[in-house]
N, C-alpha and C. Protein backbone atom coordinates (compact mmCIF):
# COMPACT_ATOMS: atom_id res chain seq x y z
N UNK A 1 2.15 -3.89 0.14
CA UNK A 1 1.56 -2.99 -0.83
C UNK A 1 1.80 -1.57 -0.33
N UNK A 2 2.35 -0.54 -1.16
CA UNK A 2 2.71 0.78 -0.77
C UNK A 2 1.19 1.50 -1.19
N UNK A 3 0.76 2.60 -0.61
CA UNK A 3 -0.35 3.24 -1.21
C UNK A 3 0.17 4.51 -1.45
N UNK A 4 -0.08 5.45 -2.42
CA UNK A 4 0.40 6.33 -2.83
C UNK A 4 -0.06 7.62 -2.30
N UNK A 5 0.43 8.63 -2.34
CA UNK A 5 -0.08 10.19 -1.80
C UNK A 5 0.39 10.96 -3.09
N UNK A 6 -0.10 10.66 -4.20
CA UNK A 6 -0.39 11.62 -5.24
C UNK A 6 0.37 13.12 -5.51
N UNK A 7 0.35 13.58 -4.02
CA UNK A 7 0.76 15.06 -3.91
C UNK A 7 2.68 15.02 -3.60
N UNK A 8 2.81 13.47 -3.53
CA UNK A 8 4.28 13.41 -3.08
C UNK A 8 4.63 12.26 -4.11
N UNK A 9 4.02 12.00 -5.21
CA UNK A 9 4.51 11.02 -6.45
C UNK A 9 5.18 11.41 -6.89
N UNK A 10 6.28 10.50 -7.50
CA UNK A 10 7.88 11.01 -7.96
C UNK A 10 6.90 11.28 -9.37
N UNK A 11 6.07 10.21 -9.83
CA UNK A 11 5.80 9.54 -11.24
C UNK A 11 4.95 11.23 -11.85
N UNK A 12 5.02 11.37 -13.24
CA UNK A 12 4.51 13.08 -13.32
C UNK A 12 3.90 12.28 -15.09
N UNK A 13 2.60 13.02 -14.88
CA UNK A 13 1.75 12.19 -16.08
C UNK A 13 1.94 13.87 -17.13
N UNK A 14 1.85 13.49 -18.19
CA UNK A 14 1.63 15.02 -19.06
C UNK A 14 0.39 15.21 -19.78
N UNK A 15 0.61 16.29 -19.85
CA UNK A 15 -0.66 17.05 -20.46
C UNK A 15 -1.19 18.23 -20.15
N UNK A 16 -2.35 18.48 -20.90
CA UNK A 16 -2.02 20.01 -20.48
C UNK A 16 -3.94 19.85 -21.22
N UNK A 17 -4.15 21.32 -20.97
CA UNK A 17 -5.43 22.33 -21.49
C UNK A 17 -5.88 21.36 -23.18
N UNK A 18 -5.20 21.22 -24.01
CA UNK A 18 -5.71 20.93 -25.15
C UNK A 18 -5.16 19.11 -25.36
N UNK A 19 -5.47 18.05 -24.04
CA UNK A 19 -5.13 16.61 -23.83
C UNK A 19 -3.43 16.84 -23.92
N UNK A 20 -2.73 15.26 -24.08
CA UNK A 20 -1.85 15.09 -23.98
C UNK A 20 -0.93 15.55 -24.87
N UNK A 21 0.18 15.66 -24.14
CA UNK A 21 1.83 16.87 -24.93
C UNK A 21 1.71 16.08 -26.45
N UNK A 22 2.21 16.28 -27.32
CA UNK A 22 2.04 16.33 -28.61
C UNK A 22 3.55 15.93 -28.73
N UNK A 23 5.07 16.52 -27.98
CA UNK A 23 5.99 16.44 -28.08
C UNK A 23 6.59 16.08 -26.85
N UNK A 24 7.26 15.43 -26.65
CA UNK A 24 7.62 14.92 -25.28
C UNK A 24 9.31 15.06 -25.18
N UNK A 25 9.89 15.44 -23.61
CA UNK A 25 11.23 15.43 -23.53
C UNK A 25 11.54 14.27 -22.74
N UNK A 26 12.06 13.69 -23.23
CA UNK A 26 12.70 12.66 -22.11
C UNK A 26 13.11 12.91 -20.47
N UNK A 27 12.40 12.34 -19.68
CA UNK A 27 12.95 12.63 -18.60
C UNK A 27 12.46 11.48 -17.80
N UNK A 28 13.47 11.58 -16.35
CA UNK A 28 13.11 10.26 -15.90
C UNK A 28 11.39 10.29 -14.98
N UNK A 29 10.54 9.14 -14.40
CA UNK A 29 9.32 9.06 -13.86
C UNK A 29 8.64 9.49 -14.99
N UNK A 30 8.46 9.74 -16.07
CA UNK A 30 7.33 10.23 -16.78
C UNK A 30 6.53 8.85 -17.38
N UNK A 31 4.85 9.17 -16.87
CA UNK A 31 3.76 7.85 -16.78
C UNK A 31 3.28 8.48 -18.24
N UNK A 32 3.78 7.92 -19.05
CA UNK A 32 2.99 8.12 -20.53
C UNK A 32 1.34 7.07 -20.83
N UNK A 33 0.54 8.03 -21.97
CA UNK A 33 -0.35 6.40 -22.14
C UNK A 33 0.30 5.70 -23.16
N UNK A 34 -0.40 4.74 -23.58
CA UNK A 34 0.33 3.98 -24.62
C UNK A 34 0.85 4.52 -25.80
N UNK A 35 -0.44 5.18 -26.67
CA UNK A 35 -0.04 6.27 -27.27
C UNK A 35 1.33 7.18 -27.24
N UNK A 36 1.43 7.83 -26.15
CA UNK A 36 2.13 8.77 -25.74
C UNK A 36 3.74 7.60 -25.98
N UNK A 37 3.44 6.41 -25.19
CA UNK A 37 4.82 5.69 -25.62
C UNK A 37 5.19 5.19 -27.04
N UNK A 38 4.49 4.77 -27.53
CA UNK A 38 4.54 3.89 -28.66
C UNK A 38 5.17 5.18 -29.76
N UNK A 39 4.60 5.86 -29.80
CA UNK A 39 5.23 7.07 -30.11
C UNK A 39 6.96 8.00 -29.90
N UNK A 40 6.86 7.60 -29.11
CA UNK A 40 8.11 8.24 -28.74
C UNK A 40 9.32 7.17 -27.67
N UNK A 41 8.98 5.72 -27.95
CA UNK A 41 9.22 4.59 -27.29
C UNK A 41 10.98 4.54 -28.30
N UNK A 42 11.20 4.72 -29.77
CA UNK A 42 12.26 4.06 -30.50
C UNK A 42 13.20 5.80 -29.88
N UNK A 43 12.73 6.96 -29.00
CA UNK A 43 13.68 7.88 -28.60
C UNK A 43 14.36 7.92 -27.10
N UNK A 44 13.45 6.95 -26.65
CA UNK A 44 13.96 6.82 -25.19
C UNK A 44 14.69 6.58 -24.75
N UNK A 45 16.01 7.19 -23.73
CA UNK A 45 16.81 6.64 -23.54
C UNK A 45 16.65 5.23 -22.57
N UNK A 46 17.62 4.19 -23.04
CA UNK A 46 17.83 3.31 -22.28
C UNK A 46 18.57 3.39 -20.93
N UNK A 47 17.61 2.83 -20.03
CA UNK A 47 17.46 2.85 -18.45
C UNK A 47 16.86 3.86 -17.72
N UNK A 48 16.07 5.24 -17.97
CA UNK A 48 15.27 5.93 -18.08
C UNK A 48 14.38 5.41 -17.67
N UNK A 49 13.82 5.51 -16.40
CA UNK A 49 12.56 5.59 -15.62
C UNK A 49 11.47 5.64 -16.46
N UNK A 50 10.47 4.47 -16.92
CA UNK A 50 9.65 5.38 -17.83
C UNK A 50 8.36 4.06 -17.39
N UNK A 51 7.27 5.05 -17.31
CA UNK A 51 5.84 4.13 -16.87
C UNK A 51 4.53 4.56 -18.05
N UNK A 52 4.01 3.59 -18.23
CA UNK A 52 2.68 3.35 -18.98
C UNK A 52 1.22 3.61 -18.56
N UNK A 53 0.52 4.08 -18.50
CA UNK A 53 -0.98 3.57 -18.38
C UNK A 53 -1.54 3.06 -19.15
N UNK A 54 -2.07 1.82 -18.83
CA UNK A 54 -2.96 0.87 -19.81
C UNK A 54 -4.63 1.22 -19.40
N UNK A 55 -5.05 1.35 -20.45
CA UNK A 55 -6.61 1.25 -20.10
C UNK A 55 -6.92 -0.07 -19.96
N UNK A 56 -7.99 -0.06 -18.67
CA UNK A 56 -8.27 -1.19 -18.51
C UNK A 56 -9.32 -2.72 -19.55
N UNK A 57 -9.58 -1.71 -21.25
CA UNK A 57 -9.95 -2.28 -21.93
C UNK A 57 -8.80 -2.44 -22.80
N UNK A 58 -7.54 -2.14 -23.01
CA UNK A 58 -6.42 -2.81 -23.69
C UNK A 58 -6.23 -3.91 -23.18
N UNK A 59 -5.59 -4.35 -24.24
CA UNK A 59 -4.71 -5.80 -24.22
C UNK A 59 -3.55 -5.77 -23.85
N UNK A 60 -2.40 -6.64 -22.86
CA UNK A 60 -1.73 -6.43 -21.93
C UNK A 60 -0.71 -6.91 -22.89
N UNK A 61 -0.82 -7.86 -24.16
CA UNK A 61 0.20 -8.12 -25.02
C UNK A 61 0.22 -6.31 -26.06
N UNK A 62 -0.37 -5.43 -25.84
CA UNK A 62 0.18 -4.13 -26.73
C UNK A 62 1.51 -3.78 -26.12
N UNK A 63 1.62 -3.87 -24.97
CA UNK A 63 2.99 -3.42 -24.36
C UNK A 63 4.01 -4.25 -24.03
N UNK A 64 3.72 -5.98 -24.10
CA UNK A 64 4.68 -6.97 -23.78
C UNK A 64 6.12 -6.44 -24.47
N UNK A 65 6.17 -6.64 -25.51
CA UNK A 65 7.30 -6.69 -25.82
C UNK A 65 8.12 -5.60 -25.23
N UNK A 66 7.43 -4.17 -24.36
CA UNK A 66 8.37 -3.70 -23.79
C UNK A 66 8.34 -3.09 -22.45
N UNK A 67 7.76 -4.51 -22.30
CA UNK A 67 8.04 -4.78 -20.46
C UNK A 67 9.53 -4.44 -19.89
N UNK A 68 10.28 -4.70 -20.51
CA UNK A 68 11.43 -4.89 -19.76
C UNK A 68 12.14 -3.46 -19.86
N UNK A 69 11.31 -2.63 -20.21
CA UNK A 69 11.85 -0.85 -20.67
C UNK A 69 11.02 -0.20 -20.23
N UNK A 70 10.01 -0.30 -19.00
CA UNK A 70 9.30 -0.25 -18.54
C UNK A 70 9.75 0.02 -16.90
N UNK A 71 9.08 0.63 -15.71
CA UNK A 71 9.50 0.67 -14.49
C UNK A 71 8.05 0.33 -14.07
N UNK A 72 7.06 0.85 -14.62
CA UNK A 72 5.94 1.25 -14.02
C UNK A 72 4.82 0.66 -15.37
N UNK A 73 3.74 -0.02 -14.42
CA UNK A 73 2.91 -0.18 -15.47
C UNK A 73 1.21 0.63 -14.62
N UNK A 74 0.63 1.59 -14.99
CA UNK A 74 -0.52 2.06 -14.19
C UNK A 74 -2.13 1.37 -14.63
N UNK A 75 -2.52 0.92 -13.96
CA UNK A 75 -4.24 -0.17 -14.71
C UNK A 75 -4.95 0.80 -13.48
N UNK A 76 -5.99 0.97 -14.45
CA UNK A 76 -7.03 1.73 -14.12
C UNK A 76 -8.32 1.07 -14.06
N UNK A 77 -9.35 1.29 -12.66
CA UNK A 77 -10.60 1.00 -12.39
C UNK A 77 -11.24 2.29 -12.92
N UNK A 78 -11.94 2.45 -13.70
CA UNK A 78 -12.98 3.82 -14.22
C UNK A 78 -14.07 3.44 -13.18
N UNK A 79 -14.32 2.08 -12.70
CA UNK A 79 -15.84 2.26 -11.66
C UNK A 79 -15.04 0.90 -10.50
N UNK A 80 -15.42 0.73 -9.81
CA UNK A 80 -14.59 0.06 -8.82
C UNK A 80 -15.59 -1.63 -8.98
N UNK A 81 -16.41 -1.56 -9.77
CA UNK A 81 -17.22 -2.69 -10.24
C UNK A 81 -16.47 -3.48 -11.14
N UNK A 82 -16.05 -2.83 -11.96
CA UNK A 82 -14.87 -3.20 -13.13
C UNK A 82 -13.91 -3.91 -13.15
N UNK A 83 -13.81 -4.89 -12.81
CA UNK A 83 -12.37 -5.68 -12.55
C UNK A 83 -11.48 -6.17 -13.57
N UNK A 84 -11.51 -6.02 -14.18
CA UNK A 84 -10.34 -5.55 -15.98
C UNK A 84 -9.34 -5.93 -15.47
N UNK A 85 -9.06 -4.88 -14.69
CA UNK A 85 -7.64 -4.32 -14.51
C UNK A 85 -6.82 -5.53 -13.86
N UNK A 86 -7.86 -6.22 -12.61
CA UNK A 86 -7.05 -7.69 -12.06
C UNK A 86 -6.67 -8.32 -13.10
N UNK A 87 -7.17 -8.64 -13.89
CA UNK A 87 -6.66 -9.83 -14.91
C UNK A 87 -5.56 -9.53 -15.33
N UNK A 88 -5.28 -8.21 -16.03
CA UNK A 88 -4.36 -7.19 -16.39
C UNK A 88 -2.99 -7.53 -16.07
N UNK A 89 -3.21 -7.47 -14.40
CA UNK A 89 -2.09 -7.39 -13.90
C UNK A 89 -1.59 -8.48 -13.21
N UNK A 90 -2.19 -9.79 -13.32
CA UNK A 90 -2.31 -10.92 -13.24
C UNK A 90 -1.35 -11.89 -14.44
N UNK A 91 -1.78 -11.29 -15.74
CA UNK A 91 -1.27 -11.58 -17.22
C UNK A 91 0.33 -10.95 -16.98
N UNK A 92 -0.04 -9.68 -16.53
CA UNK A 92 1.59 -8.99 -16.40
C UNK A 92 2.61 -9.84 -15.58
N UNK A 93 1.80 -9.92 -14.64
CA UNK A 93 3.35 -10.68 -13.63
C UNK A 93 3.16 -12.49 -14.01
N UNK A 94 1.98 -13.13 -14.40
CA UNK A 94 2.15 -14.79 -14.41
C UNK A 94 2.73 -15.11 -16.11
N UNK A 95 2.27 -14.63 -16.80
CA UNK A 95 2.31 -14.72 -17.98
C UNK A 95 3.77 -14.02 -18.57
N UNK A 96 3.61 -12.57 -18.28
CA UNK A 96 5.11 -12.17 -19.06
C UNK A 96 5.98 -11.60 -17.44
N UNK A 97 5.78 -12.03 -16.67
CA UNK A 97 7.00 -12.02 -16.18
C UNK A 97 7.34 -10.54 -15.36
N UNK A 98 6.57 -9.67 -15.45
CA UNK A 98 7.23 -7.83 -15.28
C UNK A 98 7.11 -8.31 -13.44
N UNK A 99 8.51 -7.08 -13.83
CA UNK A 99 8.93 -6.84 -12.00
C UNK A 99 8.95 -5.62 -11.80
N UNK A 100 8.49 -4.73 -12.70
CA UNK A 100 8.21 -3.38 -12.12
C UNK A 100 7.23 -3.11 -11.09
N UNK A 101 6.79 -1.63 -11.11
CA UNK A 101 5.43 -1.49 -10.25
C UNK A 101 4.48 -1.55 -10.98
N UNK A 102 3.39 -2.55 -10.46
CA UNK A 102 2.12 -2.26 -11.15
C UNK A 102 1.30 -1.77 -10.08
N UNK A 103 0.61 -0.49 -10.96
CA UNK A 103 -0.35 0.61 -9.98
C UNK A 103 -1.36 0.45 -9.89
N UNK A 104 -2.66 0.68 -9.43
CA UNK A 104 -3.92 0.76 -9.37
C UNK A 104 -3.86 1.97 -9.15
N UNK A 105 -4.92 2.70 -10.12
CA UNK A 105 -5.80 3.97 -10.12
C UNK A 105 -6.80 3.93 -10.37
N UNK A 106 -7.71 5.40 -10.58
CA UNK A 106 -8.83 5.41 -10.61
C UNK A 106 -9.88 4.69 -9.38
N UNK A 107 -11.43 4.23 -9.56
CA UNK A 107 -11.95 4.51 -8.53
C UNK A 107 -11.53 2.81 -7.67
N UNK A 108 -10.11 3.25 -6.77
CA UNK A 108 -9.67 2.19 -6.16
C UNK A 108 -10.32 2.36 -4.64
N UNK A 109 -10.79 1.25 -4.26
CA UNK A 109 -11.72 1.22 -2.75
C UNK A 109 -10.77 0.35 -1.47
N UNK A 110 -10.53 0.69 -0.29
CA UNK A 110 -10.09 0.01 0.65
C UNK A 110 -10.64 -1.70 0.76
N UNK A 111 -12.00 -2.06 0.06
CA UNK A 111 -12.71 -3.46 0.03
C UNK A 111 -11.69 -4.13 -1.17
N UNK A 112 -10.95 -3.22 -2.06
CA UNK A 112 -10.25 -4.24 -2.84
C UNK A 112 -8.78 -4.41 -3.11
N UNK A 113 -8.18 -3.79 -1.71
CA UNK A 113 -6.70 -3.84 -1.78
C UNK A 113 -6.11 -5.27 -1.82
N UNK A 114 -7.35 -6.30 -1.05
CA UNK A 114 -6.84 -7.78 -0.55
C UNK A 114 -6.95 -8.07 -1.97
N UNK A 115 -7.19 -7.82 -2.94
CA UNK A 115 -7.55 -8.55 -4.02
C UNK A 115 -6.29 -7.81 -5.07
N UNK A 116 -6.42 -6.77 -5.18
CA UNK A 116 -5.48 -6.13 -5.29
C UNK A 116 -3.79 -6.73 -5.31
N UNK A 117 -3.78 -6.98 -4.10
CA UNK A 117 -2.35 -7.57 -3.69
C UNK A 117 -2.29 -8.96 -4.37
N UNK A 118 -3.43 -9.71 -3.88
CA UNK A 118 -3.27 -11.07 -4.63
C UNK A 118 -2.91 -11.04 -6.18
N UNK A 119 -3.41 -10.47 -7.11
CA UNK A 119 -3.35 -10.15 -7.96
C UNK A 119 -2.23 -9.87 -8.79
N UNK A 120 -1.07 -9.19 -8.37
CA UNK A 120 -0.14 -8.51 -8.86
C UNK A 120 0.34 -7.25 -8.20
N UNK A 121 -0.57 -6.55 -7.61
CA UNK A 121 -0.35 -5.42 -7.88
C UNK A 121 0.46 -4.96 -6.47
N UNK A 122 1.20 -3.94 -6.54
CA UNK A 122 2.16 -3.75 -5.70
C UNK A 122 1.95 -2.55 -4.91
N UNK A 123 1.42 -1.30 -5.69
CA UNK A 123 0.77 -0.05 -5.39
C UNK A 123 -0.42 0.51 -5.21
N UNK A 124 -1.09 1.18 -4.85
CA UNK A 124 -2.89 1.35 -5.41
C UNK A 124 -2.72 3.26 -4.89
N UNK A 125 -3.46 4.11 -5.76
CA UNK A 125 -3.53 5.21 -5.27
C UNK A 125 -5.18 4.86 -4.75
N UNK A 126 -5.70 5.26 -3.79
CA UNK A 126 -6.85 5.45 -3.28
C UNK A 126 -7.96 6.23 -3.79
N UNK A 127 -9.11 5.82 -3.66
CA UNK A 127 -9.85 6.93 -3.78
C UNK A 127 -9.73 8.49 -2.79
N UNK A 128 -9.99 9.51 -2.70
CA UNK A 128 -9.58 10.06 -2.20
C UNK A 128 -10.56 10.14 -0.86
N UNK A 129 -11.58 9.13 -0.53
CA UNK A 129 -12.49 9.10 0.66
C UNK A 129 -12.36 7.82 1.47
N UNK A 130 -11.33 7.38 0.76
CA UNK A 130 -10.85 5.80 1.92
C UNK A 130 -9.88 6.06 2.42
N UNK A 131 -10.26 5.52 3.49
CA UNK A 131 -9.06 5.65 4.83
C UNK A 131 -7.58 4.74 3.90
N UNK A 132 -6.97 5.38 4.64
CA UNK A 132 -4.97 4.64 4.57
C UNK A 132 -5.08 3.33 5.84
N UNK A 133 -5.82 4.00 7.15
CA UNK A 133 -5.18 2.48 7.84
C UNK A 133 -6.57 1.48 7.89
N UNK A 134 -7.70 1.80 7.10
CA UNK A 134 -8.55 1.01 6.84
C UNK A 134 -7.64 0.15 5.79
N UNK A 135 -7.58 0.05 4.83
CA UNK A 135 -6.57 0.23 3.83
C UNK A 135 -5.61 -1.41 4.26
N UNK A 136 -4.69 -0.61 5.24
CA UNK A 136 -3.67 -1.71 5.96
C UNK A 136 -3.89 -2.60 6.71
N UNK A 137 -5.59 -2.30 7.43
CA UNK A 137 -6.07 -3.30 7.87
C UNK A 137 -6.58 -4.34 7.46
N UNK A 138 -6.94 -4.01 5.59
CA UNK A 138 -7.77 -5.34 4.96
C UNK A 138 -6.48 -5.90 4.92
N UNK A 139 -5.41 -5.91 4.36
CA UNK A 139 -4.23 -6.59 4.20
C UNK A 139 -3.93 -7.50 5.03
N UNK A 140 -4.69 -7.33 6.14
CA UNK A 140 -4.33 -8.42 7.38
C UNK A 140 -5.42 -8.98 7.87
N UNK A 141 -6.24 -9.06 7.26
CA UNK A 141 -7.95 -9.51 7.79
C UNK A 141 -7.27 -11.19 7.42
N UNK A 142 -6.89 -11.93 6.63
CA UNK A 142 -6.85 -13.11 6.25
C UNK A 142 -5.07 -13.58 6.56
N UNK A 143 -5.16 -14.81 7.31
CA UNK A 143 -3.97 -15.39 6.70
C UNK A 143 -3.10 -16.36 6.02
N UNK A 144 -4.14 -16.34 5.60
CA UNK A 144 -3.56 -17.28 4.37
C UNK A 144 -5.16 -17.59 3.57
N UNK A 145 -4.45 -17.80 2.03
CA UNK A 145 -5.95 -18.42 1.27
C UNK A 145 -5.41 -19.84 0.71
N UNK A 146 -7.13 -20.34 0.39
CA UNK A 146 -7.08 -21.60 0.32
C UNK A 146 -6.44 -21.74 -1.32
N UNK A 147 -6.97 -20.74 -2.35
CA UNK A 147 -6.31 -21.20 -3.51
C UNK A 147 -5.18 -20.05 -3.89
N UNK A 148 -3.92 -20.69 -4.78
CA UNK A 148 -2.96 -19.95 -5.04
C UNK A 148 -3.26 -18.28 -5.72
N UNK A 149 -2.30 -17.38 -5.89
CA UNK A 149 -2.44 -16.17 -5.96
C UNK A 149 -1.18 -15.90 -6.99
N UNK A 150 -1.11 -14.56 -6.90
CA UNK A 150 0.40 -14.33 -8.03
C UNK A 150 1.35 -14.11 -6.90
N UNK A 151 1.71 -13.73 -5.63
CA UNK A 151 2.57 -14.03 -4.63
C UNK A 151 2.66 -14.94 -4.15
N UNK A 152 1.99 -16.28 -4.42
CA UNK A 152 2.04 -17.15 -3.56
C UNK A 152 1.16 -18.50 -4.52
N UNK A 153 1.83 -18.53 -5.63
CA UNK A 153 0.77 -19.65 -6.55
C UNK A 153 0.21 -20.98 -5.91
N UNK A 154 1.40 -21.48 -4.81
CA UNK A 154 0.70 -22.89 -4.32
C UNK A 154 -0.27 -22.64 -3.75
N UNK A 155 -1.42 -23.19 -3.93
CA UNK A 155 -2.29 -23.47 -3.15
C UNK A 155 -2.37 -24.01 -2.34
N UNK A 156 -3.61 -24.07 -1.01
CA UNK A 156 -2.97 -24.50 0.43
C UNK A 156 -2.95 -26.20 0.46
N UNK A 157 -3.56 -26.97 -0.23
CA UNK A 157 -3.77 -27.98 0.11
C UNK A 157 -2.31 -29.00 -0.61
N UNK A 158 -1.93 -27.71 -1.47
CA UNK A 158 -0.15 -28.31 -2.00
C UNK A 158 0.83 -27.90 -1.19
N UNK A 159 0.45 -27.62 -0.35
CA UNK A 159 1.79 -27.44 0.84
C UNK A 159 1.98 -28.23 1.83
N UNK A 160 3.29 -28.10 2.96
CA UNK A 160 3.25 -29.40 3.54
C UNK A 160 2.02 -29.03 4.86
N UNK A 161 2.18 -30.73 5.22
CA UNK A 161 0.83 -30.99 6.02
C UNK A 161 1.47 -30.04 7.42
N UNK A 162 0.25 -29.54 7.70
CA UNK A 162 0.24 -28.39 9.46
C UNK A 162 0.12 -27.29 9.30
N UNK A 163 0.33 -26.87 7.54
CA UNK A 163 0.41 -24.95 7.27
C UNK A 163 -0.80 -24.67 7.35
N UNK A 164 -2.17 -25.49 6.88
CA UNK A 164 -3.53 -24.78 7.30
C UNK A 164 -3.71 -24.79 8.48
N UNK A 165 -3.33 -25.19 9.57
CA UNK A 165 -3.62 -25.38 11.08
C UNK A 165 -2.56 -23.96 11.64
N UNK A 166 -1.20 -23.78 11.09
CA UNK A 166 -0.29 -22.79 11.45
C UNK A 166 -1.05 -21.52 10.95
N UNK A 167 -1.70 -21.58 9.87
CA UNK A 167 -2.72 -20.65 9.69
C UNK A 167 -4.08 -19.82 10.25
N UNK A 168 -4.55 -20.93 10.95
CA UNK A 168 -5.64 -20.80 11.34
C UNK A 168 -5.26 -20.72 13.18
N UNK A 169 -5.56 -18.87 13.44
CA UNK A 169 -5.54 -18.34 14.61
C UNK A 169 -6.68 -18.42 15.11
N UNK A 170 -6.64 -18.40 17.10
CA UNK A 170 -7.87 -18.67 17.52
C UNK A 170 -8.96 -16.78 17.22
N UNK A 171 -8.37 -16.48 16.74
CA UNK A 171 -8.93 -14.57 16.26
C UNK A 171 -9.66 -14.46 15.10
N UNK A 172 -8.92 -15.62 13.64
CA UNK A 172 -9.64 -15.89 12.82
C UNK A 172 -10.91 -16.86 12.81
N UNK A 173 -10.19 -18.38 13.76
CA UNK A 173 -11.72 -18.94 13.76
C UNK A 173 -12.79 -18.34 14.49
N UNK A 174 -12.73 -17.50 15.67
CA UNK A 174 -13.83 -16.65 16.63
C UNK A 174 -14.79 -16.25 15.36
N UNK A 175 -13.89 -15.24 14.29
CA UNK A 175 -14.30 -14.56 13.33
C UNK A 175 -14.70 -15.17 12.59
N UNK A 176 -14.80 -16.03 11.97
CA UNK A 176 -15.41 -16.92 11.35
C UNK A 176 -16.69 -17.52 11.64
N UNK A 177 -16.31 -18.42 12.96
CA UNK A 177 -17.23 -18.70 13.78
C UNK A 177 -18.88 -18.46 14.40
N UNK A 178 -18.55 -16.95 14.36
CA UNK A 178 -19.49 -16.03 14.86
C UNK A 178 -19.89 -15.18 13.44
N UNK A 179 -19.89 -15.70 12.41
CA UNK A 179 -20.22 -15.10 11.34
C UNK A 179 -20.32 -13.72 10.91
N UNK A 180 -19.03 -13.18 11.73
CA UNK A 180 -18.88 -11.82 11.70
C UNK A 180 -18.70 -11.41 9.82
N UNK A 181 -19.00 -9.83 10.02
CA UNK A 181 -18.53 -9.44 8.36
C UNK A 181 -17.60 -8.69 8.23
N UNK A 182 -16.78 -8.38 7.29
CA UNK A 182 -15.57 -7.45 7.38
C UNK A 182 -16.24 -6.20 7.13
């Protein structure tokens, strides 16, 4: 999972003083909302860098059909309670298939990158008060889960016999063991 630094994003959202541009120029990285695409989606050039934000109360079939004209899809947490957006991006990669980036924004927390990743999602911009190597450390708190994910659909007990034992380090059972908390 890459985490983003905002201040060094290729991706450039528009808008201005009176909401979003009204007229748009084609150019490549530009994160439109749906609106903003659907709109100006039959002028785009083909192969043109071009990314979406979905609210996390849309429906993930408004944009299917143009997944594949797509680089970037952005799902947004408005409260970090909200989990919308997993399903979201869950539907995106099991269901239709997208191999672009899917982003996490809005109020994204270091407690939900592991979930995050399982999920779909490939990117997350941070809140701006969580650590980066807190961050890289949840990513490695676990190794392996018991039920399948969108990187890894088999579940453990469908794999061959010894991978839960190749799994299970004497660092994780201590941790376990001793009923430590993350």
């Amino acid at each position: 999972m890459k985490f983003i630094d905002t201040h060094k994003d290729r991706w450039n959202v528009l808008g201005g003083e009176d909401g979003p541009a009204a007229c748009i120029n084609p150019v490549p990285f530009l994160l439109l909302s749906v609106e903003q695409w659907h709109a100006f989606r039959a002028q785009w050039p083909a192969g043109m860098p071009v990314g979406v934000a979905l609210a996390n109360d849309a429906e993930v079939k408004e944009i299917a059909a143009d997944l594949p004209r797509l680089s970037l899809v952005a799902l947004n947490f408005p409260k970090w309670v909200d989990g919308r957006a997993y399903s979201q991006a869950h539907t995106l990669r099991s269901r239709y298939k997208f191999e672009g980036e899917i982003r996490a924004t809005g109020e994204v927390l270091v407690d939900m990158v592991l979930l995050l990743k399982r999920t779909g999602f490939d990117a997350a911009v941070l809140r701006a008060d969580q650590s980066l190597d807190a961050a890289h450390r949840a990513l490695t708190f676990f190794p392996g889960h018991y039920q399948g994910d969108v990187p890894d659909p088999q579940p453990l007990f469908g794999k061959p016999p010894g991978t839960a034992d190749a799994l299970a380090c004497a660092a994780v059972n201590e941790f376990v063991n001793q009923g430590a908390a993350i």
